[in-house]
N, C-alpha and C. Protein backbone atom coordinates (compact mmCIF):
# COMPACT_ATOMS: atom_id res chain seq x y z
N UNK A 1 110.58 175.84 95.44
CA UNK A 1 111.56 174.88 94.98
C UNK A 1 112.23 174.12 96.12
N UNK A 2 112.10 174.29 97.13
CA UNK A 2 113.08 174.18 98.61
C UNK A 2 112.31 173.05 99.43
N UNK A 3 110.73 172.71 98.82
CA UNK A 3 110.08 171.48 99.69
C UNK A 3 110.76 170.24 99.43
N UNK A 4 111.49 170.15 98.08
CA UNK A 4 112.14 168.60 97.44
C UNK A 4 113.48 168.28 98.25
N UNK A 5 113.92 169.92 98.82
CA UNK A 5 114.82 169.78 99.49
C UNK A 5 114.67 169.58 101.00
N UNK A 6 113.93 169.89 100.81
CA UNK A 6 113.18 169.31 102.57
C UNK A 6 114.07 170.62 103.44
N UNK A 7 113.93 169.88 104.80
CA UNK A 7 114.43 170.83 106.09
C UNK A 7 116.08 171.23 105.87
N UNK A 8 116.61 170.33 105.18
CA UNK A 8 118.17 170.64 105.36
C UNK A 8 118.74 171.83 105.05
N UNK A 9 118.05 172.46 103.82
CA UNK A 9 118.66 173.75 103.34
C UNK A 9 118.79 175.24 104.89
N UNK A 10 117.39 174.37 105.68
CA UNK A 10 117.33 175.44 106.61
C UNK A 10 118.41 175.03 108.43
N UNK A 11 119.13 174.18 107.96
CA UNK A 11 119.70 173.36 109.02
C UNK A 11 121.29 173.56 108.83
N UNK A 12 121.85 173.22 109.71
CA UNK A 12 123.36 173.68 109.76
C UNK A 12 124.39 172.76 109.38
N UNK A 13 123.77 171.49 109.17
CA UNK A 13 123.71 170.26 108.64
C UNK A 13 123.87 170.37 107.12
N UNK A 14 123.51 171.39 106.42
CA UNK A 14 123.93 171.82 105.00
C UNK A 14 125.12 171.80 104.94
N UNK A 15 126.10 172.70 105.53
CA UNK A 15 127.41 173.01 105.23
C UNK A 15 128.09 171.51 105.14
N UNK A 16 127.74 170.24 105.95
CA UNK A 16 128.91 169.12 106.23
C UNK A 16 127.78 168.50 105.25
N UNK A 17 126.55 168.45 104.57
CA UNK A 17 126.69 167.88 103.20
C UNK A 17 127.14 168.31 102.28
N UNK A 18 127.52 169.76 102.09
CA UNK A 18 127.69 170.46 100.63
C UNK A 18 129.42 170.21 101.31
N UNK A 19 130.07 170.29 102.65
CA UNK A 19 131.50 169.86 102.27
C UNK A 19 131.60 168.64 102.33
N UNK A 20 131.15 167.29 102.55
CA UNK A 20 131.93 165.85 101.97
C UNK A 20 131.17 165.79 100.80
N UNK A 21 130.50 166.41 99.98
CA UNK A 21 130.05 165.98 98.56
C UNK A 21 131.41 166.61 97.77
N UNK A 22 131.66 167.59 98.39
CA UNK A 22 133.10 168.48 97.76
C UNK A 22 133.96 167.94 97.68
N UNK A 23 134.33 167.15 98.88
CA UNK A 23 135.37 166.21 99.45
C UNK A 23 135.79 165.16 98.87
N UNK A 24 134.47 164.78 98.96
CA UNK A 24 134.67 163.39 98.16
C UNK A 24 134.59 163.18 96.70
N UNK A 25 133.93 164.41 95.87
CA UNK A 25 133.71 164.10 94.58
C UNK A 25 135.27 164.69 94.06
N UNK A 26 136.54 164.52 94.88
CA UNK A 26 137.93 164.13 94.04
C UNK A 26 137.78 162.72 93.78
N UNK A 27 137.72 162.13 94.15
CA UNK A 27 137.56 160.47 93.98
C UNK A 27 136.38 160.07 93.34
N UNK A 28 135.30 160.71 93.07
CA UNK A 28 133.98 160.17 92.24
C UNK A 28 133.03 161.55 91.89
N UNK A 29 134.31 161.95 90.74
CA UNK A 29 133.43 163.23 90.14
C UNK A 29 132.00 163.46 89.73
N UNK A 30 131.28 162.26 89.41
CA UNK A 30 129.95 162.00 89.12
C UNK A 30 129.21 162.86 90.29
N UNK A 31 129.56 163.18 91.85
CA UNK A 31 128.88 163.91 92.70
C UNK A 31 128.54 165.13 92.29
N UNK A 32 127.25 165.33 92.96
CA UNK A 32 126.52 167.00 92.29
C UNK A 32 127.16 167.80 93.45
N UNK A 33 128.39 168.31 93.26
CA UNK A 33 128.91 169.02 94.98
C UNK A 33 128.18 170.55 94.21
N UNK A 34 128.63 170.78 92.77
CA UNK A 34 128.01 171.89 91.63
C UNK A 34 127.00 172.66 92.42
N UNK A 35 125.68 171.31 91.88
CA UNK A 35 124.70 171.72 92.28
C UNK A 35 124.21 171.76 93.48
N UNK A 36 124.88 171.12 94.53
CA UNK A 36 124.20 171.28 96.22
C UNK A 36 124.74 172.97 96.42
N UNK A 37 125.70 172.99 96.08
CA UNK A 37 126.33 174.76 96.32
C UNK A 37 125.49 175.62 96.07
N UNK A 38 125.08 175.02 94.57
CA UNK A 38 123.94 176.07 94.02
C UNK A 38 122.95 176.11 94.20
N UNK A 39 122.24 175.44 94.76
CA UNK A 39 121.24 175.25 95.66
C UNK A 39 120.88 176.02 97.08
N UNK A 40 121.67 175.72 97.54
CA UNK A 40 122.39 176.32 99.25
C UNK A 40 122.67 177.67 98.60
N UNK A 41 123.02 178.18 97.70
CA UNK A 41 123.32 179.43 97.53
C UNK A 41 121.66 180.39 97.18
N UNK A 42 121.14 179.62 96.28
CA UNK A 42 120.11 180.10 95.85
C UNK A 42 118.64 180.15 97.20
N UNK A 43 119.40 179.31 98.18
CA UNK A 43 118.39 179.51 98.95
C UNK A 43 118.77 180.49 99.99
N UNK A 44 120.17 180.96 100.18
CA UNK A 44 120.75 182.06 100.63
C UNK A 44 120.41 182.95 100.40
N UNK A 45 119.72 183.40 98.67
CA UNK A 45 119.75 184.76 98.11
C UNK A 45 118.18 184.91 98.70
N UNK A 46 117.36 183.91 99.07
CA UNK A 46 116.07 183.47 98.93
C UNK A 46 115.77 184.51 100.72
N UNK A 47 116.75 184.45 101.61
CA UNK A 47 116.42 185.07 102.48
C UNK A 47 117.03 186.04 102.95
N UNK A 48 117.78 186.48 102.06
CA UNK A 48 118.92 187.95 101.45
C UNK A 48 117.61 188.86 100.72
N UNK A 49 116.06 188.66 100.91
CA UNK A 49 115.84 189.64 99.56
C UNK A 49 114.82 189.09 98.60
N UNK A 50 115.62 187.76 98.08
CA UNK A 50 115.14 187.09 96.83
C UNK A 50 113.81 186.26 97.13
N UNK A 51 113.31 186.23 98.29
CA UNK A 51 112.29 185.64 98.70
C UNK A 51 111.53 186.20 98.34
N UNK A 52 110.46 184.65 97.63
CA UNK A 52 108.80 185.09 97.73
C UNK A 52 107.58 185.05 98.63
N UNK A 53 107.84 185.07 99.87
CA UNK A 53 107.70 184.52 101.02
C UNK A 53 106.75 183.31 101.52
N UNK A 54 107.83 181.97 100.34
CA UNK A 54 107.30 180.67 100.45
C UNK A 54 108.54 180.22 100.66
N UNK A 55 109.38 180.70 101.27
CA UNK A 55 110.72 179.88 101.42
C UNK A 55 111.13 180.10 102.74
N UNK A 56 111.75 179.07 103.96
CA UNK A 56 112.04 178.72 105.00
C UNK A 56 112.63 180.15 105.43
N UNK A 57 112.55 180.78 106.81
CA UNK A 57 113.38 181.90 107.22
C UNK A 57 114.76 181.75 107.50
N UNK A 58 115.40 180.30 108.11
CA UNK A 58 116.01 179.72 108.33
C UNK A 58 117.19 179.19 106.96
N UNK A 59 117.92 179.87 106.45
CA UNK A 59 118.72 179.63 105.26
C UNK A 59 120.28 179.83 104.98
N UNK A 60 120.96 179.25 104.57
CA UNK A 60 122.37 179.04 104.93
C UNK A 60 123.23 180.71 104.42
N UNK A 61 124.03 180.78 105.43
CA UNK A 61 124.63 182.25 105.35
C UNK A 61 125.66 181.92 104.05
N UNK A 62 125.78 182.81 103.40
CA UNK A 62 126.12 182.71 101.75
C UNK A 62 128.11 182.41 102.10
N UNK A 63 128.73 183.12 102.96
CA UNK A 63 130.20 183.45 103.20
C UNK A 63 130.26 181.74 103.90
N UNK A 64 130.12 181.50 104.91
CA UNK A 64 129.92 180.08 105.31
C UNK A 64 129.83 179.02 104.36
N UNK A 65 129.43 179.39 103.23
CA UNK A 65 128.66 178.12 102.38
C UNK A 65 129.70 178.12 101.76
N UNK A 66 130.57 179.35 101.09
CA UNK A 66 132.03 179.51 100.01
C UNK A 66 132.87 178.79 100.96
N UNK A 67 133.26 178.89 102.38
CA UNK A 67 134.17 178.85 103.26
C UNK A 67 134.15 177.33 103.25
N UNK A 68 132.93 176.39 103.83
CA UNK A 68 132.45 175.42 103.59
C UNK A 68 133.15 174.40 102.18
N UNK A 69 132.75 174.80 101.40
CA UNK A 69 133.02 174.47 100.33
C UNK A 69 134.66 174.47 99.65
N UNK A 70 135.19 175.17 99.98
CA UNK A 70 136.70 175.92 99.54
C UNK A 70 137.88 175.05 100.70
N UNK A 71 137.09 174.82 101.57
CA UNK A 71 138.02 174.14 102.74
C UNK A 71 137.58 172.41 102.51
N UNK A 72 136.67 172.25 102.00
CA UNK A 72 136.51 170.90 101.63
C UNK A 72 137.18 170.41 100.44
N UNK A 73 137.39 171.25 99.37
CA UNK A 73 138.02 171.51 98.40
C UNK A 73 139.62 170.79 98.74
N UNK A 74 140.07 171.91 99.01
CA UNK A 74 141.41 171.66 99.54
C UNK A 74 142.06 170.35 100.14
N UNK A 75 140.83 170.21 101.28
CA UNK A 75 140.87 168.99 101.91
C UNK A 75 141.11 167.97 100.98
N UNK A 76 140.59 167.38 99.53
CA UNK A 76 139.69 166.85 98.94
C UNK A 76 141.64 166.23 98.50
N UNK A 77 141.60 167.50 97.67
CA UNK A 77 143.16 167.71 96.99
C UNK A 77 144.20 166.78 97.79
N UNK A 78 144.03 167.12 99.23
CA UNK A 78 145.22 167.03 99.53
C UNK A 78 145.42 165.59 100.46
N UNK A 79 143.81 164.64 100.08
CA UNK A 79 144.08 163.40 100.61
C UNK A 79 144.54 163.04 99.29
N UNK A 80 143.90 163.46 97.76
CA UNK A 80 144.27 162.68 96.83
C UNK A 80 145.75 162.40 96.38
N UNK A 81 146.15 164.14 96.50
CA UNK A 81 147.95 164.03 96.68
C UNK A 81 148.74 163.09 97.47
N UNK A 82 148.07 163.42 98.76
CA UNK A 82 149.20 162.00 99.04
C UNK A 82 148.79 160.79 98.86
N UNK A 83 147.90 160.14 98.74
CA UNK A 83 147.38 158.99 98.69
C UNK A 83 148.05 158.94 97.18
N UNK A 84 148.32 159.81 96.58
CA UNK A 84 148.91 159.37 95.01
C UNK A 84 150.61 159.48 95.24
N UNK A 85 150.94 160.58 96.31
CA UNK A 85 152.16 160.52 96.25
C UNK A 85 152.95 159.22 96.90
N UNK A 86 152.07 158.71 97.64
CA UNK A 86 152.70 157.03 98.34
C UNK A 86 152.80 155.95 97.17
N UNK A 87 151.34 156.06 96.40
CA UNK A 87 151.14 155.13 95.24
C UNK A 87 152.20 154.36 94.76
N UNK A 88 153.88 154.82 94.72
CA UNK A 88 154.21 154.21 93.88
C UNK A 88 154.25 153.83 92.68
N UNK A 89 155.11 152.78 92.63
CA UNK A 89 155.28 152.03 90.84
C UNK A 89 154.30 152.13 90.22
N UNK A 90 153.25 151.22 91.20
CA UNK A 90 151.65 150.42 90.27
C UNK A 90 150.83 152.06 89.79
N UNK A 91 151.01 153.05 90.76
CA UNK A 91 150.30 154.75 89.97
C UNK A 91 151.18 154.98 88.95
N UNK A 92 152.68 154.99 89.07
CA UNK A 92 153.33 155.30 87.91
C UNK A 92 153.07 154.61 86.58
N UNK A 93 152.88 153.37 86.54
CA UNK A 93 152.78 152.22 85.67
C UNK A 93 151.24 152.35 84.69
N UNK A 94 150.53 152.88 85.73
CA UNK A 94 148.59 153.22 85.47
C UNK A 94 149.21 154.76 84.54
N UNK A 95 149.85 155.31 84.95
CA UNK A 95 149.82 156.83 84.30
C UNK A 95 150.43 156.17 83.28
N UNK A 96 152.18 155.79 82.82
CA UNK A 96 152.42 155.61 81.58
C UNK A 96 151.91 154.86 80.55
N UNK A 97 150.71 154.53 81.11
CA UNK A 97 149.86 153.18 79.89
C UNK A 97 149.09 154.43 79.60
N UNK A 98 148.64 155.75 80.18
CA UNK A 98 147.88 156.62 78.90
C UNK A 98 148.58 157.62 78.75
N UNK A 99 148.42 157.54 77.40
CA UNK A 99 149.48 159.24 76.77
C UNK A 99 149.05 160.49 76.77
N UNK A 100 147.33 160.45 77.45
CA UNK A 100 146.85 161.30 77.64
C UNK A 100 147.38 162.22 79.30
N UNK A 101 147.35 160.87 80.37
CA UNK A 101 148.04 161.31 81.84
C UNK A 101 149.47 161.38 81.37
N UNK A 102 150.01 160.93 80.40
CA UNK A 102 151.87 161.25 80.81
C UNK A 102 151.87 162.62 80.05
N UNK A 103 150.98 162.88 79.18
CA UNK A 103 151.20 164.33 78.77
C UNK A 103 150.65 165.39 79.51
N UNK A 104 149.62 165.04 80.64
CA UNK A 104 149.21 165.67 81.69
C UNK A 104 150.22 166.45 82.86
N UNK A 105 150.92 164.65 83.03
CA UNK A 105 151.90 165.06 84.03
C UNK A 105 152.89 166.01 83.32
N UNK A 106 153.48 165.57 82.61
CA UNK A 106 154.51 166.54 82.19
C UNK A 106 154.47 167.89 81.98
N UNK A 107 152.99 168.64 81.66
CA UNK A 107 152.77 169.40 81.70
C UNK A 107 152.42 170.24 82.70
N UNK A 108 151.74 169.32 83.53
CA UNK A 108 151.17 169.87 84.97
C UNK A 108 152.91 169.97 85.57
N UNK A 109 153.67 168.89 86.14
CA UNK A 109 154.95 169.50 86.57
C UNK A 109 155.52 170.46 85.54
N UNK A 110 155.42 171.32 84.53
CA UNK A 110 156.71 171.84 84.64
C UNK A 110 155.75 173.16 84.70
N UNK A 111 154.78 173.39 84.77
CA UNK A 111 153.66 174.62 84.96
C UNK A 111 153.89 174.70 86.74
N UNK A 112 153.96 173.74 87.36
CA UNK A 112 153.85 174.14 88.82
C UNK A 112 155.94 174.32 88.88
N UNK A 113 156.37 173.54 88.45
CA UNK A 113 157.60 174.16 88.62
C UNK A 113 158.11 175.74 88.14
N UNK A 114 157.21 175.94 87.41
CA UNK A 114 157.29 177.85 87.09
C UNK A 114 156.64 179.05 87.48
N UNK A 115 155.74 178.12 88.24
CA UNK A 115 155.22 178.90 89.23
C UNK A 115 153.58 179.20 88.72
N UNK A 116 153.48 178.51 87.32
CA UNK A 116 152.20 178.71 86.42
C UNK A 116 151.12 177.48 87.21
N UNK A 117 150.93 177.71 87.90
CA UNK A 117 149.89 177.25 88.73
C UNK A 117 148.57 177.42 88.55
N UNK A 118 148.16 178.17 87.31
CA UNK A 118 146.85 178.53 87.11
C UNK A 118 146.23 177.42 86.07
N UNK A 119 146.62 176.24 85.74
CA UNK A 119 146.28 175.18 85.43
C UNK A 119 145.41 174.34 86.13
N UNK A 120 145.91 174.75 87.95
CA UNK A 120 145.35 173.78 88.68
C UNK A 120 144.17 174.74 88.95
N UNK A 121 143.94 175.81 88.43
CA UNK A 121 142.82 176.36 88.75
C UNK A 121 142.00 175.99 87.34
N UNK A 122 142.48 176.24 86.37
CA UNK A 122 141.61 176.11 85.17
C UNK A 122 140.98 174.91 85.52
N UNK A 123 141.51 173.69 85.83
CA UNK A 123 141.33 171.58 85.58
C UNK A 123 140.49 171.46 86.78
N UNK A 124 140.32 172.71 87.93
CA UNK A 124 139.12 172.97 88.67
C UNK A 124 137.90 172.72 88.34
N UNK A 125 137.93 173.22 87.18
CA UNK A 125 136.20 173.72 86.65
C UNK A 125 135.74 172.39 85.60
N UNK A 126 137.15 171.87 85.21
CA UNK A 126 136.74 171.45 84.08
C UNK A 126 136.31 169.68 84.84
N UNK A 127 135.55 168.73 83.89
CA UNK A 127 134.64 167.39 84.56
C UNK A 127 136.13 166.62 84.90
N UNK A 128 136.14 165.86 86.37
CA UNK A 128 137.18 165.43 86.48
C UNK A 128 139.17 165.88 86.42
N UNK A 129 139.08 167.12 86.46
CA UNK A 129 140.25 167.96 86.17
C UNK A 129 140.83 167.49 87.50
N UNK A 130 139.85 168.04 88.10
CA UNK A 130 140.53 168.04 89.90
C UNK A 130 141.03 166.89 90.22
N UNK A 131 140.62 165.85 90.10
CA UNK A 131 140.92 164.60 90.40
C UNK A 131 142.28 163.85 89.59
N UNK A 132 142.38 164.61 88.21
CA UNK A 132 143.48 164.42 87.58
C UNK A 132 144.48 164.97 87.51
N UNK A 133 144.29 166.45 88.34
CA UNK A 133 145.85 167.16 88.73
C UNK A 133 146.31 166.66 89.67
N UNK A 134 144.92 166.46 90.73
CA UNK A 134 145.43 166.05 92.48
C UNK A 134 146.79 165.04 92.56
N UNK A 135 146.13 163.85 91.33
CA UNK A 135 146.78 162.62 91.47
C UNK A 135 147.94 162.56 90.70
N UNK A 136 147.75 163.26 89.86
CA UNK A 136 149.10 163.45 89.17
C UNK A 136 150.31 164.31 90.05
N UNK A 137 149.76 165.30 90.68
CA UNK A 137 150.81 166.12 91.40
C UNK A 137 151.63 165.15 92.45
N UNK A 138 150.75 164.67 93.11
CA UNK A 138 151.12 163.41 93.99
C UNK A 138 151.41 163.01 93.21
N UNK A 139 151.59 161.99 92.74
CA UNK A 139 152.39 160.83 91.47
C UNK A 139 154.07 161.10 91.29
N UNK A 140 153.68 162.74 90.88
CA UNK A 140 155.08 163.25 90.54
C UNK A 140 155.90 163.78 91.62
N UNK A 141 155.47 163.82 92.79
CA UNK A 141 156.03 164.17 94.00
C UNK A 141 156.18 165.50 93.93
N UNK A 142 155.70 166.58 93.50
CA UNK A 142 155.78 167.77 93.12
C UNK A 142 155.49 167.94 94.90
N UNK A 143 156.27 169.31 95.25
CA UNK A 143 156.24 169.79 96.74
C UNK A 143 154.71 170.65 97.09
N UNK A 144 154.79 170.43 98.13
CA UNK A 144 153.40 170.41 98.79
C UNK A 144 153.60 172.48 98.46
N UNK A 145 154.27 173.13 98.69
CA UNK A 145 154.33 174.53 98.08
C UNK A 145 153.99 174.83 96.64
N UNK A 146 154.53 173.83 96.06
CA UNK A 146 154.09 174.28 94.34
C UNK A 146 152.48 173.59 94.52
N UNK A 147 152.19 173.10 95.14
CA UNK A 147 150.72 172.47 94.43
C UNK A 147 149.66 173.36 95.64
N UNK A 148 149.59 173.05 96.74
CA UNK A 148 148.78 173.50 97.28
C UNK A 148 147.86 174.80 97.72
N UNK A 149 148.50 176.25 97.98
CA UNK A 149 148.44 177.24 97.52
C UNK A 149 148.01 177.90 96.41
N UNK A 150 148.06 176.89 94.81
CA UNK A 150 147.20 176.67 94.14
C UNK A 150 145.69 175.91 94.15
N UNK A 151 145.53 174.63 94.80
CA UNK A 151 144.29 174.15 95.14
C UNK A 151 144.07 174.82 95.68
N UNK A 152 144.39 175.79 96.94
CA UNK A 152 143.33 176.95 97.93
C UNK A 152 142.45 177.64 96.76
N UNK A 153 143.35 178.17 95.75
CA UNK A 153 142.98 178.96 94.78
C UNK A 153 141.72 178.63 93.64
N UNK A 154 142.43 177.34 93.82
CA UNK A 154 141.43 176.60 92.79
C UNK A 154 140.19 176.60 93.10
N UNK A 155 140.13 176.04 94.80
CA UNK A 155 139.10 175.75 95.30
C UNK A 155 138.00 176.76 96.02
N UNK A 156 138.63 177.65 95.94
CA UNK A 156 138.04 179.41 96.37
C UNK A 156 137.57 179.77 95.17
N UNK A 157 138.36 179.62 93.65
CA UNK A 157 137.22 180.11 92.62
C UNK A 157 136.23 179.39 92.08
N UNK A 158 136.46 178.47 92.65
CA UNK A 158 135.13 177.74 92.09
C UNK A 158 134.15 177.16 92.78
N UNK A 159 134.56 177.41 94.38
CA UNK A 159 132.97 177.69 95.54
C UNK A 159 132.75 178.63 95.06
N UNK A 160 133.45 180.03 94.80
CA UNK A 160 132.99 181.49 95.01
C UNK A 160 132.01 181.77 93.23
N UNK A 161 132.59 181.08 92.52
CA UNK A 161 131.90 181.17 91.01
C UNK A 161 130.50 180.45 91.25
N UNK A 162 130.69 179.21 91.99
CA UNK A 162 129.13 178.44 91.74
C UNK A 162 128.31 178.98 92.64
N UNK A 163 128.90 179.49 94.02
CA UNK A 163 128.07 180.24 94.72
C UNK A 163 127.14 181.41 94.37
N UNK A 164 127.91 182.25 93.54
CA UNK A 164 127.41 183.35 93.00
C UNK A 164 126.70 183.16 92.31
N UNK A 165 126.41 181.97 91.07
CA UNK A 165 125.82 181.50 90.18
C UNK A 165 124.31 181.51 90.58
N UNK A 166 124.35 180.78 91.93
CA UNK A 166 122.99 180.78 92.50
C UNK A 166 122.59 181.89 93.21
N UNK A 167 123.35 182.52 94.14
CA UNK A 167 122.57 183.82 94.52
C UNK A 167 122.39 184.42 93.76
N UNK A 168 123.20 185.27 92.60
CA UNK A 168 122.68 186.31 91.74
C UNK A 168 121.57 185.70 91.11
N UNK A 169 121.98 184.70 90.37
CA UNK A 169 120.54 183.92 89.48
C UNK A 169 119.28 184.00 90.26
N UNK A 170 119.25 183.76 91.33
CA UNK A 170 118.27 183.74 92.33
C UNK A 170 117.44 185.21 92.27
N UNK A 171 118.47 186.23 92.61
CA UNK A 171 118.20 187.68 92.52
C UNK A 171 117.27 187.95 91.41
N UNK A 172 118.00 187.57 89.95
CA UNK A 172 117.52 187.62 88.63
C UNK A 172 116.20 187.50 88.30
N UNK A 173 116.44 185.74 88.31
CA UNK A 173 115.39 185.38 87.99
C UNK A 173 114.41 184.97 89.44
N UNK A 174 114.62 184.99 90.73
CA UNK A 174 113.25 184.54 91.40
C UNK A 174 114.19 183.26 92.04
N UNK A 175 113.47 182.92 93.20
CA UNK A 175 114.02 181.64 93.81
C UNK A 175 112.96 180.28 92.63
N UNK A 176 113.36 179.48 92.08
CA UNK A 176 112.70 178.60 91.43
C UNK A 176 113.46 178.47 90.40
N UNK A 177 112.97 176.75 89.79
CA UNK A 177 113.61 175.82 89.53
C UNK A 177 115.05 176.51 88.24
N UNK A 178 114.07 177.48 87.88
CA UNK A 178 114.55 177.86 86.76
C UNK A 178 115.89 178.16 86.79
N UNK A 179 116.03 179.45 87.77
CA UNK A 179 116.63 179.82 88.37
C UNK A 179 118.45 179.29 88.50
N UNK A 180 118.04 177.93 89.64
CA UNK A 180 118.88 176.99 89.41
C UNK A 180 119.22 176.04 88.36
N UNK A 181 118.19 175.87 87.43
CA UNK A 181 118.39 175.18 86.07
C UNK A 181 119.71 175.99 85.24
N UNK A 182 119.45 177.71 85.52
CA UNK A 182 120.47 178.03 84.73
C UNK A 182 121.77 178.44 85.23
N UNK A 183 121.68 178.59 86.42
CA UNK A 183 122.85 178.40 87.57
C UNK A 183 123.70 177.18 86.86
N UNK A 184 123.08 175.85 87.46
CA UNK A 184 123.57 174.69 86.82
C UNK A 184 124.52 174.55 85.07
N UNK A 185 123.85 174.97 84.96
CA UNK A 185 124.00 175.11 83.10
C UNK A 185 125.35 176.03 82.64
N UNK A 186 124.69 177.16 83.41
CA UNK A 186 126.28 178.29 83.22
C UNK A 186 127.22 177.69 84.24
N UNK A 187 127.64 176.89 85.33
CA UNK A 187 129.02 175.75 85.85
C UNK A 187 128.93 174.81 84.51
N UNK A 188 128.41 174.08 84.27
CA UNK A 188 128.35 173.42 83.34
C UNK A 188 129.13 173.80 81.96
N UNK A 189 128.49 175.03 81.59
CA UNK A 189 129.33 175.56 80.55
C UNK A 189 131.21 175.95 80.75
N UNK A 190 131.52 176.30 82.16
CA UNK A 190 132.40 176.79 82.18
C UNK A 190 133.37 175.51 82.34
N UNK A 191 132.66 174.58 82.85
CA UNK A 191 133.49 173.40 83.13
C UNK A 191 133.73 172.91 81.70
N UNK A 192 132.54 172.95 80.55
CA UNK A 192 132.97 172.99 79.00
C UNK A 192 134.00 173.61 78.41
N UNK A 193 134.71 174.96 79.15
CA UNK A 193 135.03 176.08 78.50
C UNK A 193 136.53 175.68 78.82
N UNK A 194 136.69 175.12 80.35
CA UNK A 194 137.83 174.84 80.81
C UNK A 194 138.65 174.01 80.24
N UNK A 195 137.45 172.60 79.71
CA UNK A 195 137.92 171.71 79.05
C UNK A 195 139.07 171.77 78.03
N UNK A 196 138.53 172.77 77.03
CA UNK A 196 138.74 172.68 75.65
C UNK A 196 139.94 173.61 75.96
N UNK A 197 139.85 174.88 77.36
CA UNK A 197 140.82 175.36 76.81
C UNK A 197 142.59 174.52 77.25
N UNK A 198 141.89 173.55 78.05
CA UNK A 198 143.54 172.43 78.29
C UNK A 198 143.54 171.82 77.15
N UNK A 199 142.57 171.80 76.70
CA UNK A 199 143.17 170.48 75.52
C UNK A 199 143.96 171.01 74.24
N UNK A 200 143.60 172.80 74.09
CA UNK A 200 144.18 173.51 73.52
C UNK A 200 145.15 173.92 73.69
N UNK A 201 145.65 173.87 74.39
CA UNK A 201 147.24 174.30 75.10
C UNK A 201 148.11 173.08 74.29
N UNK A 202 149.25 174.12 74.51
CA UNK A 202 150.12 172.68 73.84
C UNK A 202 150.76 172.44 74.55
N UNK A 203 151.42 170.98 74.06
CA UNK A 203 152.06 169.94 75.08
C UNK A 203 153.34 170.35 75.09
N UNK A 204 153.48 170.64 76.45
CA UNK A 204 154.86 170.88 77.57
C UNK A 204 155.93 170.12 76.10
């Protein structure tokens, strides 16, 4: 499975694509940061063991790849925060035209004002969450203590969840496509799971 991926998986050059895909997909969630993790992970397990010995010797150390990932994370968060917390009027003005972000914000501040911070971990997983707490926290000027310490968190369970996704899967089922097909699928689901369970919560 690792020829489509060419040399990189076996290069050190992995970690600074799998962290600005991290990085950057706060601002353009459409990025597969998901699946490069799971990938890089699955090719981790591939020379942990899981190898059929058609896969490169050369393969990214599994703790590096979470670390990688979790610090790009953060990073990601905490240009969007301030770049939202400068924003101003014209961000304030964009949030109160949907009743979907003013019920966001309101909810997201008074959860980080109680210390319930596990929102910003749930809106982690879920499509675009991250990008909509980041900017909202910034927006609302919420202190860099209530929000951030949570993104570490956020961003540690959900390198460390997609990571695992692919090594164990790997273990499971074999290094191949499959493998990662269902890696993919189970983030996928959970980012489903996350969804529904914010939308189920009730409004602050």
């Amino acid at each position: 499975m690792f020829e489509s991926v060419g040399a990189l998986l076996g290069s050190p050059w992995i970690y600074a694509v799998v962290g600005l895909s991290v990085l950057l997909d706060v601002f353009l969630p459409v990025l597969p940061s998901g699946v490069l993790v799971i990938t890089a992970a699955t090719a981790a397990a591939a020379g942990s063991g899981a190898a059929t010995g058609q896969v490169p010797h050369d393969v990214p150390d599994i703790m590096v790849l979470i670390l990688s990932a979790t610090t790009a994370s953060v990073l990601g968060d905490l240009v969007a925060y301030r770049l939202a917390w400068r924003g101003g009027e014209r961000l304030d003005r964009a949030i109160s035209r949907s009743r979907r972000l003013t019920t966001a914000q309101e909810r997201l501040g008074e959860a980080l004002a109680r210390g319930g911070g596990a929102l910003v971990v749930l809106a982690r997983f879920a499509p675009a969450g991250r990008s909509v707490v980041s900017l909202i926290a910034g927006a609302a000027h919420r202190r860099p203590r209530e929000f951030l310490p949570w993104s570490a968190l956020a961003g540690l369970s959900w390198a460390g969840y997609s990571a695992a996704l692919g090594y164990f899967g790997a273990h499971w089922l074999g290094t191949t496509w499959l493998a990662t097909g269902v890696s993919v699928l189970a983030l996928c689901g959970a980012g489903a799971g996350a969804a529904y369970v914010m939308r189920r919560q009730p409004a602050a």
